[in-house]
Protein backbone atom coordinates (compact mmCIF):
# COMPACT_ATOMS: atom_id res chain seq x y z
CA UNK A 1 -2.64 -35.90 15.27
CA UNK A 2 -3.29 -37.47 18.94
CA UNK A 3 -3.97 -35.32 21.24
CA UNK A 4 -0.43 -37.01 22.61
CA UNK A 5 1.45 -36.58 20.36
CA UNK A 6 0.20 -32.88 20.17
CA UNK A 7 1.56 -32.45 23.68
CA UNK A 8 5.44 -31.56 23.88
CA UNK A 9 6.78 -30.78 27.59
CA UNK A 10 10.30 -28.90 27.23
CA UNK A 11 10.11 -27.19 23.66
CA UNK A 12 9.24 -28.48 20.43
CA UNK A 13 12.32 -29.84 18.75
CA UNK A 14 9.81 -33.28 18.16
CA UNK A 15 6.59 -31.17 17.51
CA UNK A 16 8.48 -29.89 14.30
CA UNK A 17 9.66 -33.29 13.01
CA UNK A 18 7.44 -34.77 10.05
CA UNK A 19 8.40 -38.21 12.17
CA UNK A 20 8.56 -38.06 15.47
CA UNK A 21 11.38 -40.29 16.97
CA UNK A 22 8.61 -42.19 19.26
CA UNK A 23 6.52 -43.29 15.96
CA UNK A 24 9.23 -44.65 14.43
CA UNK A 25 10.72 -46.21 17.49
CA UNK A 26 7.08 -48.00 18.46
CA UNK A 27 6.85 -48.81 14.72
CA UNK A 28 9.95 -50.66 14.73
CA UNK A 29 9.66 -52.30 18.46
CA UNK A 30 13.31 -50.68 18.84
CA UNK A 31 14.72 -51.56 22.60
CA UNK A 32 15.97 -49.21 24.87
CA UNK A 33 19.49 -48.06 23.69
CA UNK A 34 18.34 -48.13 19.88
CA UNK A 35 15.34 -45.80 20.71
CA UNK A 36 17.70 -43.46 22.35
CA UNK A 37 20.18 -43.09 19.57
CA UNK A 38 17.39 -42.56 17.47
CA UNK A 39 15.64 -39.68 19.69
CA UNK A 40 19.33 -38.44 20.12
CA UNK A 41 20.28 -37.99 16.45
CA UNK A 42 16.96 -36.82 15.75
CA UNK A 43 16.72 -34.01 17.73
CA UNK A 44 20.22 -32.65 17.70
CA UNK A 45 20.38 -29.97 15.44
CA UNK A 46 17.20 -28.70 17.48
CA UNK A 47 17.95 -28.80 21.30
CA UNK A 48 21.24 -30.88 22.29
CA UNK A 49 23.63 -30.17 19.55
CA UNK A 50 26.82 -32.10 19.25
CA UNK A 51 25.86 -33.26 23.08
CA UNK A 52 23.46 -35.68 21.37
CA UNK A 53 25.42 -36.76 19.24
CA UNK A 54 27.88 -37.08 21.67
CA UNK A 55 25.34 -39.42 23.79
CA UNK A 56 24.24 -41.34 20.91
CA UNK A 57 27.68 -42.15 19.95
CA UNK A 58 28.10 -43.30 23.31
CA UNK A 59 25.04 -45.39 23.36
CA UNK A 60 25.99 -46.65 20.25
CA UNK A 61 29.16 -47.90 21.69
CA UNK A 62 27.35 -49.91 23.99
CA UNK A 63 25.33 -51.59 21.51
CA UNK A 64 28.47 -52.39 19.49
CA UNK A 65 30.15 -53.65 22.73
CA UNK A 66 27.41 -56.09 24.11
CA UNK A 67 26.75 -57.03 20.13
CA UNK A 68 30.47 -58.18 20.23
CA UNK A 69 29.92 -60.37 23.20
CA UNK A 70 26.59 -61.65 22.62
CA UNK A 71 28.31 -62.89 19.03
CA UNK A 72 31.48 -64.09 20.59
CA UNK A 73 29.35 -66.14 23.54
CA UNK A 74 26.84 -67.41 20.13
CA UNK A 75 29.73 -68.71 18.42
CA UNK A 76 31.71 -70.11 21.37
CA UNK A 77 28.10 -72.25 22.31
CA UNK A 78 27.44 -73.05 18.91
CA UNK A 79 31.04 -74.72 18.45
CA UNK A 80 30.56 -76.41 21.64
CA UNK A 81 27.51 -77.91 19.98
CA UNK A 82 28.79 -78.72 16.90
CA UNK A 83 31.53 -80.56 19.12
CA UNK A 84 28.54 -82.57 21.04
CA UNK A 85 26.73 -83.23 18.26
CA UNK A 86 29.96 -84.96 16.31
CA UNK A 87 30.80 -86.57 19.34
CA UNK A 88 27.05 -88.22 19.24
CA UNK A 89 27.54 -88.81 15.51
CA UNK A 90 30.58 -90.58 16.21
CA UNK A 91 28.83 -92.96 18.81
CA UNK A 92 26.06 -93.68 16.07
CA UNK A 93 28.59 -94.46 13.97
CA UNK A 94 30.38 -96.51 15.90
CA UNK A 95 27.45 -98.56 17.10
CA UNK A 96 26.06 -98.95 13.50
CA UNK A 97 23.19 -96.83 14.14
């Protein structure tokens, strides 16, 4: 064990985890909000209780929401190229190219 990971300020609700949330979070390159649900549901039974869950639900929500947009503003600039990109093809076409 590093002599980090060893170290625990605030209890030990990660100390007794076969996995700590951090290894599996730099493992996995998770970003910020992902990390935290996972450190959230990880430790709840063992220091927050349904308050983490409560906050990783919440997280969670976030995700969900700015998943939703980031999709909605992929598809609305992919079919805006996919308009473009007929548009040229249409030109070629036109022109015998």
């Amino acid at each position: 064990m590093s002599k980090t990971k060893a170290i625990q300020i605030g209890g030990n609700h990660y100390k007794v985890m076969k996995i700590q949330p951090i290894e599996y979070i730099l493992a996995n390159d998770l970003n910020f909000v992902e990390a935290s649900v996972v450190k959230y549901v990880s430790r709840w039974r063992n220091k927050g209780g349904l308050d983490d869950l409560r906050k990783a639900e919440h997280l969670l929500r976030f995700l969900i929401e700015h998943e939703e947009l980031n999709n909605h503003a992929n598809s609305k600039e992919k079919e805006i190229q996919n308009e473009v990109r007929g548009y040229y093809l249409g030109l070629e076409r036109e022109e015998g190219l």
